[in-house]
Protein backbone atom coordinates (compact mmCIF):
# COMPACT_ATOMS: atom_id res chain seq x y z
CA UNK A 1 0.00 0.00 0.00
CA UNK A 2 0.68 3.54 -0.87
CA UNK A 3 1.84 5.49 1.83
CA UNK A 4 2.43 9.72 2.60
CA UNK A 5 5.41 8.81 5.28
CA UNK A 6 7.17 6.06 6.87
CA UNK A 7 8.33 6.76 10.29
CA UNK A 8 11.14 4.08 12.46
CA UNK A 9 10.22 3.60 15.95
CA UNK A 10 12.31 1.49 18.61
CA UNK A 11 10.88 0.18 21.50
CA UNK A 12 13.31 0.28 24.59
CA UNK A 13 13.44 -0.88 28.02
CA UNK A 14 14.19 -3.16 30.96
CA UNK A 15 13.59 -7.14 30.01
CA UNK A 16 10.11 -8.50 30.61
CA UNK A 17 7.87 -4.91 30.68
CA UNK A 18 5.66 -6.05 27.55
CA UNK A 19 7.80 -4.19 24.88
CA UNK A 20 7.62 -7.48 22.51
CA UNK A 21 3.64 -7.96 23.97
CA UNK A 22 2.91 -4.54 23.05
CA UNK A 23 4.36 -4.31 19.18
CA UNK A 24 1.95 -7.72 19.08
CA UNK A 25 -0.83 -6.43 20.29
CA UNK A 26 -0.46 -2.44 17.87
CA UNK A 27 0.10 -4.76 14.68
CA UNK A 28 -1.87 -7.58 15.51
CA UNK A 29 -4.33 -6.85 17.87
CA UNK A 30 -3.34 -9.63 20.24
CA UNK A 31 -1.81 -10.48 23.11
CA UNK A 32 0.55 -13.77 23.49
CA UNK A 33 0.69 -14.13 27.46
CA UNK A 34 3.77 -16.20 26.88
CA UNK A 35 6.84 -14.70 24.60
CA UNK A 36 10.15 -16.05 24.39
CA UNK A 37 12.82 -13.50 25.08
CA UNK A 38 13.56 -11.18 22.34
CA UNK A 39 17.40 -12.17 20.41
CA UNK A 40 18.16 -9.05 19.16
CA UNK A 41 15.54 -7.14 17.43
CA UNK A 42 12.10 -8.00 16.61
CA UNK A 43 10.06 -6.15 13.72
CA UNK A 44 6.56 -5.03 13.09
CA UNK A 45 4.74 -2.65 10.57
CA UNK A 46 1.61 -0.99 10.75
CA UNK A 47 -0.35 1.77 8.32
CA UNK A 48 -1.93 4.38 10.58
CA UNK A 49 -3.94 7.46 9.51
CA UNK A 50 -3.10 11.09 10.43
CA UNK A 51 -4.60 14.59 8.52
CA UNK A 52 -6.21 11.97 6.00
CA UNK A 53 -2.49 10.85 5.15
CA UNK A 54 -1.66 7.31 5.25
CA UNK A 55 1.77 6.61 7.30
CA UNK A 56 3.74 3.69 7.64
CA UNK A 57 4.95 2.73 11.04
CA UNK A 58 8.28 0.51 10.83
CA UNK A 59 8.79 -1.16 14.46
CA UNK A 60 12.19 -2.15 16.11
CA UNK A 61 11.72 -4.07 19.34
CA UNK A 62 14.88 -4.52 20.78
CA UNK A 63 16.25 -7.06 23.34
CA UNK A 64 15.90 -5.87 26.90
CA UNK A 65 19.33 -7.49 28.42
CA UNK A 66 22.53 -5.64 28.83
CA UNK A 67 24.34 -8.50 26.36
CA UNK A 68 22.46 -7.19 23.67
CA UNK A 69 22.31 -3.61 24.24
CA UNK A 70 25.02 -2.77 21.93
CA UNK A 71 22.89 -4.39 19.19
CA UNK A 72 20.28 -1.92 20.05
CA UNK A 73 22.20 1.14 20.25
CA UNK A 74 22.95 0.72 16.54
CA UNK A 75 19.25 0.75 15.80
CA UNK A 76 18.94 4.25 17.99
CA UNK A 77 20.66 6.06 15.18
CA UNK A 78 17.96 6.16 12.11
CA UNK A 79 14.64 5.88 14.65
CA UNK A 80 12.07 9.08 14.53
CA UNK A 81 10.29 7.48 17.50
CA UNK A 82 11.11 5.87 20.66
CA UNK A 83 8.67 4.39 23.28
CA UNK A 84 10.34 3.47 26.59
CA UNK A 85 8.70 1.16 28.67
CA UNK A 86 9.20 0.21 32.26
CA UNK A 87 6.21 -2.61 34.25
CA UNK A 88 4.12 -0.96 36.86
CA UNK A 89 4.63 -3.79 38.84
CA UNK A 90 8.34 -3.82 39.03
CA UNK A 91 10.23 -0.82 40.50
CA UNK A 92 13.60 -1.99 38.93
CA UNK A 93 12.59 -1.08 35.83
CA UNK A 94 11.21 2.23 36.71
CA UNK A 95 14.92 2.89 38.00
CA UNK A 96 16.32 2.30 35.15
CA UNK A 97 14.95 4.61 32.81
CA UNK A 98 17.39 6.98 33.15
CA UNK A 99 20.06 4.37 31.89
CA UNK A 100 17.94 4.01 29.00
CA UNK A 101 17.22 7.65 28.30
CA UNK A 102 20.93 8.53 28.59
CA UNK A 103 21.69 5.70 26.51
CA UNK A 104 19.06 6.96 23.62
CA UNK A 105 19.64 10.31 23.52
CA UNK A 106 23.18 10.03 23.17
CA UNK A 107 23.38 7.55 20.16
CA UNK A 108 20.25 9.37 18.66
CA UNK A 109 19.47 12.32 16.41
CA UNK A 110 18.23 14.88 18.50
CA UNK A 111 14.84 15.21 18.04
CA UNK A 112 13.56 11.90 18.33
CA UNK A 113 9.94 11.90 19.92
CA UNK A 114 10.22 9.82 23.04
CA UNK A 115 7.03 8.20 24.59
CA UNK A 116 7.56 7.21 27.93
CA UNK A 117 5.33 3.94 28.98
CA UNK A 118 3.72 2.75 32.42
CA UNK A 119 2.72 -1.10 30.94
CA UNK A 120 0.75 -3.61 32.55
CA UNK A 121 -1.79 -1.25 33.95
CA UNK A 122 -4.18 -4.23 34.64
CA UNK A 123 -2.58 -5.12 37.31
CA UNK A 124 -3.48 -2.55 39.38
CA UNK A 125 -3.55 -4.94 42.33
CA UNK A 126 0.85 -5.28 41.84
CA UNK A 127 1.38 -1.59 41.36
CA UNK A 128 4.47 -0.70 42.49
CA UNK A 129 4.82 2.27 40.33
CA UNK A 130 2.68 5.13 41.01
CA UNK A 131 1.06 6.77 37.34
CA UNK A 132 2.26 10.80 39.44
CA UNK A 133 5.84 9.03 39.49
CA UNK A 134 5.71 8.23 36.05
CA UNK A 135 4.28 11.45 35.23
CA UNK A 136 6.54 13.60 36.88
CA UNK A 137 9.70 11.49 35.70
CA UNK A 138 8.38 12.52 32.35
CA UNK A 139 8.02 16.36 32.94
CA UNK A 140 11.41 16.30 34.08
CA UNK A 141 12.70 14.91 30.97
CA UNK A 142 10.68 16.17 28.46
CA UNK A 143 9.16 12.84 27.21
CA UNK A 144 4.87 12.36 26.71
CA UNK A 145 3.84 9.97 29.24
CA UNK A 146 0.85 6.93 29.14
CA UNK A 147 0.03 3.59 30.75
CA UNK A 148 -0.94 0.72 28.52
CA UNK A 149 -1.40 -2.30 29.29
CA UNK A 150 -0.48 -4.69 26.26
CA UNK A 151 -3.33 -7.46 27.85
CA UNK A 152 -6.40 -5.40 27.87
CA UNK A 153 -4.79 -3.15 24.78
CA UNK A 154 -5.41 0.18 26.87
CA UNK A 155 -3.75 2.83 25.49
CA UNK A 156 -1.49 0.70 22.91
CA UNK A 157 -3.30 2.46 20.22
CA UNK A 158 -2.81 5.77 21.32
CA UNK A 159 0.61 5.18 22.81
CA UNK A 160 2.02 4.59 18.84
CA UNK A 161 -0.33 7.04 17.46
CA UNK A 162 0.26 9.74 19.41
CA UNK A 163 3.58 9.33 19.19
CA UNK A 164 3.53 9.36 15.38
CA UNK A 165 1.59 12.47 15.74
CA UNK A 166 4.11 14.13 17.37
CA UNK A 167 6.74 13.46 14.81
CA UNK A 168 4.52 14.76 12.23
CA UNK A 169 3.81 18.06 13.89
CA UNK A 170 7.88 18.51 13.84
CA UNK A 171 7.52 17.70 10.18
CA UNK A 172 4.94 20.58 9.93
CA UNK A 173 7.16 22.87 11.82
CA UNK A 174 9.97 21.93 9.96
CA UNK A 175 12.44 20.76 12.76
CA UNK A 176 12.95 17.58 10.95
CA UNK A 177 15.15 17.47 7.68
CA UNK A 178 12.96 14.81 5.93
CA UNK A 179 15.39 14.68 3.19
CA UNK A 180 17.49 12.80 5.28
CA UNK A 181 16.51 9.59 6.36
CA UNK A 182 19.06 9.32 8.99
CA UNK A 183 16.05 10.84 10.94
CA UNK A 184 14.14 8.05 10.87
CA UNK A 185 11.54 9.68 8.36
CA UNK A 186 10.79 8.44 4.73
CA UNK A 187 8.79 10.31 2.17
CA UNK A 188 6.73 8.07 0.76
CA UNK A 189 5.24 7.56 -3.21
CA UNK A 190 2.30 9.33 -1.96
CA UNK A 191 3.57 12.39 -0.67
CA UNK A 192 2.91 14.66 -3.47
CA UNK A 193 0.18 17.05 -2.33
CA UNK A 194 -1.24 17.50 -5.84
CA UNK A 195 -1.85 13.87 -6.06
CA UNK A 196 -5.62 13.56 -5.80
CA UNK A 197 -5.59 9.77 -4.62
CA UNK A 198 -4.60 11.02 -1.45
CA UNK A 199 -6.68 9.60 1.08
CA UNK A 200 -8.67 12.17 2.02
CA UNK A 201 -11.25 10.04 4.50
CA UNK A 202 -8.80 9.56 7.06
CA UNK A 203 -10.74 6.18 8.19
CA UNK A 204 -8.04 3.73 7.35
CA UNK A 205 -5.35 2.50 9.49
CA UNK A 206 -7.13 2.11 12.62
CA UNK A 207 -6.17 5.46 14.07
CA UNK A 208 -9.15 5.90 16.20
CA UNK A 209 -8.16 3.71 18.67
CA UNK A 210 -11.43 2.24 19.17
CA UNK A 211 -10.31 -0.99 20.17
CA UNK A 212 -9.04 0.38 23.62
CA UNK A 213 -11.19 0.51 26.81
């Protein structure tokens, strides 16, 4: 399919928060309770919808453990988008995220869009986590903040969308160089805005996020 854009995300994080679960359940629209542990770096694709333009989301999910974090760096360089993930449930990898953010910023282009995620928000009963600490850890970083939980898919939708929306806004305002796809950001066949078989109706792709409770 014909698309406007193509934006690169990665998916970061601690092993075990649901990075691999929530990739699943954005393309797929499930949710595997059991995953084996990510080798590497895992890829998805999705065609979302935004100002009646269809964009192509290209997915890294990248192995959580330190033996494989050089692996991931490499895939930092070249990524518009970033969603960072810690579990709820698990303080560890709430204390971590600064590891990670130091570790993405430096090996990426400056204006990557970072997403910062609370995940497994279902269990609410485990919460170790409190949403305000999440919150306020992303005020003080400059990051957009949600909790999803890859089980129920709350917020997975909007978690990937919004964060595509954000890199599109830049795009507007012209702080990315889209002519260079070190950025993470392809123009795609479709860009043209004379072309009339734009997509004007804006209804494809599953951007409404309907499928989240």
């Amino acid at each position: 399919m014909s698309y406007a854009y193509l934006f690169k995300y990665i998916i970061i994080g601690d092993t075990g928060v649901g990075k691999s679960c929530l990739l699943l359940q954005f393309t797929d629209k499930r949710f595997q309770p059991v995953h084996d542990l990510t080798i590497g770096v895992e890829f998805g694709a999705r065609m979302i919808t935004i100002d009646g333009k269809q964009i192509k989301l290209q997915i890294w999910d990248t192995a959580g453990q330190e033996a494989f974090r050089s692996i991931t760096r490499s895939y930092y360089r070249g990524a518009a988008g970033a969603l960072l993930v810690y579990d709820i449930t698990r303080r560890e990898t709430f204390n971590h995220l600064t590891t990670w953010l130091d570790d993405a910023r430096q090996h990426s282009n400056s204006n990557m869009v970072i997403m910062l995620i609370g995940n497994k928000s279902d269990l609410e009963s485990r919460r170790e986590v409190k949403k305000e600490e999440g919150e306020a850890f992303a005020r003080e970083h400059g990051l957009v903040f949600m909790e999803t939980s890859a089980k129920t898919a709350a917020n997975v939708e909007e978690a990937f969308i919004n964060t595509a929306k954000e890199i599109y806004e830049k795009i507007q305002e012209g702080v990315f160089d889209i002519n260079n796809e070190a950025n993470g950001i392809k123009i795609g066949p479709q860009h043209s805005p004379t072309n009339p078989s734009l997509p004007g109706a804006g209804g494809a792709g599953g951007s409404q996020g309907s499928s989240c409770c």
